[in-house]
N, C-alpha and C. Protein backbone atom coordinates (compact mmCIF):
# COMPACT_ATOMS: atom_id res chain seq x y z
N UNK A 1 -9.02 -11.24 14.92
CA UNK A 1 -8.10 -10.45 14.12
C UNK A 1 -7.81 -11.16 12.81
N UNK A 2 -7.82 -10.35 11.79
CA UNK A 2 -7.84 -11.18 10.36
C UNK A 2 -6.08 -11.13 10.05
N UNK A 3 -5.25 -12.49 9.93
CA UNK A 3 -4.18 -12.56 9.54
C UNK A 3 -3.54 -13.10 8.32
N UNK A 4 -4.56 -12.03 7.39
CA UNK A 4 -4.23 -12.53 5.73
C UNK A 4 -3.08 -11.74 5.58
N UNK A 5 -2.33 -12.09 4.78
CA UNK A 5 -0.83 -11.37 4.65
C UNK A 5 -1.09 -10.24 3.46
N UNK A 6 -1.15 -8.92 2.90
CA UNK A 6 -1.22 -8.20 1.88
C UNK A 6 0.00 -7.67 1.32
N UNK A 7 0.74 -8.63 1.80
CA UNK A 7 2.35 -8.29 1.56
C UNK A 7 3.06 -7.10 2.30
N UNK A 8 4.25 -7.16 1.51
CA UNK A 8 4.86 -6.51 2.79
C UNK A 8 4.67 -5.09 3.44
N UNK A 9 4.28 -3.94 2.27
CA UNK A 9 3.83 -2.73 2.41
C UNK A 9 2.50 -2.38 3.30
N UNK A 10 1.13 -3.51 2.70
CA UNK A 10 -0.08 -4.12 3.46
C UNK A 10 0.50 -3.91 5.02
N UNK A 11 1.49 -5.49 4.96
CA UNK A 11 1.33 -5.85 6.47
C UNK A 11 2.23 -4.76 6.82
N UNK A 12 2.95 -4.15 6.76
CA UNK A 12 3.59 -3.27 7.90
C UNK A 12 2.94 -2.19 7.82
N UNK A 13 1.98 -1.63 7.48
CA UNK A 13 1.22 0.11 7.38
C UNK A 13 0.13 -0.79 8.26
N UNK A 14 -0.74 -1.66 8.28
CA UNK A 14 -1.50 -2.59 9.42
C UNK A 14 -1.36 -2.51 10.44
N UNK A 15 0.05 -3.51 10.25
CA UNK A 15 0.56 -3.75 11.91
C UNK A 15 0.69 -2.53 12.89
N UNK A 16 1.15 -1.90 12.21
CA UNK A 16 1.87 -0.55 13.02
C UNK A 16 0.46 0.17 12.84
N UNK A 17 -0.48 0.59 12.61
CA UNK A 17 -2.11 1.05 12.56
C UNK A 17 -2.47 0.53 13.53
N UNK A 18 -2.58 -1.07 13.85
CA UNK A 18 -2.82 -1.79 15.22
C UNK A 18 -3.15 -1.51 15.91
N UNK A 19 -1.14 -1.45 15.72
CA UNK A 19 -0.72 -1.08 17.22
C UNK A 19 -0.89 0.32 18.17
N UNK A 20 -1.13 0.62 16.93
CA UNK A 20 -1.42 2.16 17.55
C UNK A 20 -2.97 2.31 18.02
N UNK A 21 -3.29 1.39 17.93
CA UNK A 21 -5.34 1.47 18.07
C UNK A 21 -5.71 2.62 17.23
N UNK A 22 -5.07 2.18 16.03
CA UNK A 22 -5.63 3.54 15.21
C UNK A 22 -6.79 2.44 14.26
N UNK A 23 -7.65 2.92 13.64
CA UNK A 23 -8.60 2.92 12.26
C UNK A 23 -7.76 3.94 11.19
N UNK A 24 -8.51 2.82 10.07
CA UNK A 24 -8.37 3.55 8.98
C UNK A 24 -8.74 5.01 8.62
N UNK A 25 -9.72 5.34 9.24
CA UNK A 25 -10.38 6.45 9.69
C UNK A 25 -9.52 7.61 10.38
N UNK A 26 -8.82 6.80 11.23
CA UNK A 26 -7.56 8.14 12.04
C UNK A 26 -6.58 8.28 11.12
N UNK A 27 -5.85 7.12 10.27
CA UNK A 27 -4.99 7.18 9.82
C UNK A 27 -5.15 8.40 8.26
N UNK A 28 -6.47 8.53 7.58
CA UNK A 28 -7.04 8.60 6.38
C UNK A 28 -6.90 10.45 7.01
N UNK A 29 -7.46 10.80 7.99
CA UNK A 29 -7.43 11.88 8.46
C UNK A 29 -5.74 12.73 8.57
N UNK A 30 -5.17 11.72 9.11
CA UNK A 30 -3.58 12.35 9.43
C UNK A 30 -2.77 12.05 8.42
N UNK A 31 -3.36 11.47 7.00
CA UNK A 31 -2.69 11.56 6.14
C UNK A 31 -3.50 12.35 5.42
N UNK A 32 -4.58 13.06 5.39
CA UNK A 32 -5.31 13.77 4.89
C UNK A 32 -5.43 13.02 3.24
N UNK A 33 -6.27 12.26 3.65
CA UNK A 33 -6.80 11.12 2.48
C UNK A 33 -8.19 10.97 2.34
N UNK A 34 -8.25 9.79 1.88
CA UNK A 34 -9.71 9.17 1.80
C UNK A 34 -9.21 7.66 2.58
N UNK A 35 -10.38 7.05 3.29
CA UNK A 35 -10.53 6.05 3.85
C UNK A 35 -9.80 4.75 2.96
N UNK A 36 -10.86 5.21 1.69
CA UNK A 36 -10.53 3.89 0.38
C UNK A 36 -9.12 4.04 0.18
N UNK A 37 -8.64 5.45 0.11
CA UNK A 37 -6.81 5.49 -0.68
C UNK A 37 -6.55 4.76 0.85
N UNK A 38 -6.09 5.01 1.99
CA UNK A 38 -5.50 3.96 2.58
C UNK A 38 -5.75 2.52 2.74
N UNK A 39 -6.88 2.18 2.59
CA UNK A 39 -7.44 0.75 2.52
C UNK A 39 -7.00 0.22 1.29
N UNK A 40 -7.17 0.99 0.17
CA UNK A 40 -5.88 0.26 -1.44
C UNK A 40 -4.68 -0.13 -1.12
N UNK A 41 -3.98 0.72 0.10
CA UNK A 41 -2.72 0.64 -0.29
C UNK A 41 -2.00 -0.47 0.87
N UNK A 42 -3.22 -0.45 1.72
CA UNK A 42 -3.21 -1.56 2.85
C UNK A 42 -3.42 -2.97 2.32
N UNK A 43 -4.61 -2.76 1.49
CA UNK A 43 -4.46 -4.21 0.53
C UNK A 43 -4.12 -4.77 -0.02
N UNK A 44 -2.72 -3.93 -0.54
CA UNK A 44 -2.51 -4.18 -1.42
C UNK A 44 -2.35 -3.99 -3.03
N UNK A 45 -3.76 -2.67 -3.16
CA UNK A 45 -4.33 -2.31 -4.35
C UNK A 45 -3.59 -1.48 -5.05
N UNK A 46 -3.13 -0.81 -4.24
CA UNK A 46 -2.39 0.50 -4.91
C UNK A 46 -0.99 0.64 -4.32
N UNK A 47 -0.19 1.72 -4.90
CA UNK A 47 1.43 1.47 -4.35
C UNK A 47 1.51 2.79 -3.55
N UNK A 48 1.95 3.13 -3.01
CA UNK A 48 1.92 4.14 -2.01
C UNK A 48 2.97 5.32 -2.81
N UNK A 49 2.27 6.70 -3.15
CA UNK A 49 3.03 7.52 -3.91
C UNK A 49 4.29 7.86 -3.58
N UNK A 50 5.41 7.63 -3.47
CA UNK A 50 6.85 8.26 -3.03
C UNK A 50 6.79 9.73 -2.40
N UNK A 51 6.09 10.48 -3.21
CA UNK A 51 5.55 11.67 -2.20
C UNK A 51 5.27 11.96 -1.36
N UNK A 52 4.40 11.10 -0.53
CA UNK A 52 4.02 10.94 0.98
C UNK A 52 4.32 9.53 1.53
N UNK A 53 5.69 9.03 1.15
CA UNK A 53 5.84 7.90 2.07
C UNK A 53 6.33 8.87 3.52
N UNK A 54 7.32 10.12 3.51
CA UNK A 54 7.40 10.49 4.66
C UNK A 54 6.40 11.00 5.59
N UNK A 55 5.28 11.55 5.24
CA UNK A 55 3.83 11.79 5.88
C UNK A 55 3.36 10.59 6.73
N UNK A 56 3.15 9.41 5.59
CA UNK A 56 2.55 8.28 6.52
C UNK A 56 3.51 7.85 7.17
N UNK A 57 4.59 7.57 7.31
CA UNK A 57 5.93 7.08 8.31
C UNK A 57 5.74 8.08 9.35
N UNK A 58 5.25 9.22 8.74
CA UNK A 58 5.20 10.05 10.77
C UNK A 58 3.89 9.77 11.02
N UNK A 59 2.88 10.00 10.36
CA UNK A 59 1.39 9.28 10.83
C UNK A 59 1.57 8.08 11.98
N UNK A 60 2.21 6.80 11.82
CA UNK A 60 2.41 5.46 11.82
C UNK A 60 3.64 5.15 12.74
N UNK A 61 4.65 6.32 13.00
CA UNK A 61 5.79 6.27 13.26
C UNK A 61 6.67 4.88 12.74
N UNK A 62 7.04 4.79 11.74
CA UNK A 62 7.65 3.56 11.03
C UNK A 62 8.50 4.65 10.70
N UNK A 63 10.05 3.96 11.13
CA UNK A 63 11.16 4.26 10.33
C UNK A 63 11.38 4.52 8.86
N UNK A 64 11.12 5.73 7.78
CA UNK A 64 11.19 5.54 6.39
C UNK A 64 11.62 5.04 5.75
N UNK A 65 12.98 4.44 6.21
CA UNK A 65 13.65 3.36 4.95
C UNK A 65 12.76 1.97 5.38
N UNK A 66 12.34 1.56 6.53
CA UNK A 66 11.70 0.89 6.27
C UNK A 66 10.03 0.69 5.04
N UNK A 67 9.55 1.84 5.05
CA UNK A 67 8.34 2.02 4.49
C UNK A 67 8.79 1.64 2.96
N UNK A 68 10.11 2.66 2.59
CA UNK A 68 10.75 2.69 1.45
C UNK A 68 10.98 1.57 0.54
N UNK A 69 11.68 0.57 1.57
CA UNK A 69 11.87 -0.68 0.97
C UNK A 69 10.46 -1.40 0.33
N UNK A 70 9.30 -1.51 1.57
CA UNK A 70 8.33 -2.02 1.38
C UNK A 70 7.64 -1.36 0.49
N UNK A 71 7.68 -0.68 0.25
CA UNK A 71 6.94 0.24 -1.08
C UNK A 71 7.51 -0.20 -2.60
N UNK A 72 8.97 -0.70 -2.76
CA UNK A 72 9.47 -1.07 -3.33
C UNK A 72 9.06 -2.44 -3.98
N UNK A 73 8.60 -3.13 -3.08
CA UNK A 73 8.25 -4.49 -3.09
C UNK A 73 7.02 -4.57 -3.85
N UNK A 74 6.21 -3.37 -3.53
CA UNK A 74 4.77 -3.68 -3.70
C UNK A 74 4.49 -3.18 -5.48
N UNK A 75 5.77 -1.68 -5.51
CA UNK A 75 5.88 -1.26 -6.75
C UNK A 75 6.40 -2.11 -8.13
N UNK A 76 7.20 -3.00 -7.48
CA UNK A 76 7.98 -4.30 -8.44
C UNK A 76 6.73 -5.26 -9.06
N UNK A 77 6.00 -5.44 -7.82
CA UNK A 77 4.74 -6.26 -8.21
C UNK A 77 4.05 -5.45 -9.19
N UNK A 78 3.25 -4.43 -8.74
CA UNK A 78 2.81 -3.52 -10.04
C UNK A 78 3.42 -3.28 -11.29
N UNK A 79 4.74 -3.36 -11.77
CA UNK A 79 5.27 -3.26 -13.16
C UNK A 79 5.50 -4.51 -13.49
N UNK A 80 4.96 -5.75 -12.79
CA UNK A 80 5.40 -6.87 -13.07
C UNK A 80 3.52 -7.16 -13.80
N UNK A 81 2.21 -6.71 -13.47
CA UNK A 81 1.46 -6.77 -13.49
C UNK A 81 0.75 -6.11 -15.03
N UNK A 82 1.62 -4.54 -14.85
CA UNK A 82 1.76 -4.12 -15.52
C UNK A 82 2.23 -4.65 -17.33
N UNK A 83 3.28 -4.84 -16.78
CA UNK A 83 3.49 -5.54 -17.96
C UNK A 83 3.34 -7.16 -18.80
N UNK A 84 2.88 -7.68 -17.73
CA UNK A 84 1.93 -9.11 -18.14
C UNK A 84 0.59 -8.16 -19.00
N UNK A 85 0.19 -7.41 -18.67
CA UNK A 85 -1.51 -7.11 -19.11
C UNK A 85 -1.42 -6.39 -19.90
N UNK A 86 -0.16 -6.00 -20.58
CA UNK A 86 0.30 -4.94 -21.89
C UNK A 86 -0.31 -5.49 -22.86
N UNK A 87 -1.21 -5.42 -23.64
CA UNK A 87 -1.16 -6.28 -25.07
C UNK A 87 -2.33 -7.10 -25.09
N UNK A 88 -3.04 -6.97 -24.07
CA UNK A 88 -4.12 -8.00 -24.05
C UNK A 88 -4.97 -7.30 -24.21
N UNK A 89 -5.97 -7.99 -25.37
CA UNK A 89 -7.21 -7.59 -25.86
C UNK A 89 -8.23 -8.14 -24.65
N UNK A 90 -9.56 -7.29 -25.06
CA UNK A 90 -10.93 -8.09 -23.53
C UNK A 90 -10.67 -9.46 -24.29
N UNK A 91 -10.27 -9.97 -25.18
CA UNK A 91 -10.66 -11.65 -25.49
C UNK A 91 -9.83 -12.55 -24.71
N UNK A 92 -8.93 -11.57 -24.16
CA UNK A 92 -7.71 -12.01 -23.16
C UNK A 92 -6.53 -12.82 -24.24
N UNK A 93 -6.77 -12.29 -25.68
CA UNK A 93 -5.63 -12.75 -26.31
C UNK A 93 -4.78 -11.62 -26.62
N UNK A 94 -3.49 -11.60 -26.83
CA UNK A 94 -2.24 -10.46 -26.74
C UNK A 94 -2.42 -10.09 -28.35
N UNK A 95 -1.79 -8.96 -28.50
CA UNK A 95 -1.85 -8.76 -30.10
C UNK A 95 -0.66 -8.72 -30.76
């Protein structure tokens, strides 16, 4: 079992996937997705749209304020990312 941490949104949409002996594959279906959009958002890659945090919380059965918070976490990182990479030319110098 691979126990790299993808933070907190990652590890709790995982864990609870698990546990359920679900795949990405079951989960991608009952959220009526693509494989890759849940695997982004499992990794980390992407932030999970506010729109369907209640969808995947019943997919997953995770309490929503829990998801909520963790979505939060992952979204802070993204405007934090976001705005480091504002301004940067490909020379990787800011203008």
């Amino acid at each position: 079992r691979d126990n790299r941490s993808f933070g907190p949104l990652g590890d709790l949409i995982r864990n609870h996937r698990l546990e359920r002996g679900l795949g990405l594959l079951d989960v991608a279906k009952a959220y009526q997705c693509s494989v890759q959009f849940v695997s982004n958002i499992e990794h980390g890659r992407a932030p999970l749209p506010w729109e369907k945090v209640g969808q995947l919380a019943s997919v997953l059965k995770i309490p929503v304020e829990e998801l909520q918070i963790a979505n939060l976490a992952i979204r802070s990182d993204f405007k934090s990312f976001v705005n480091t990479t504002k301004g940067v030319k490909k020379g990787g110098k800011g203008v």
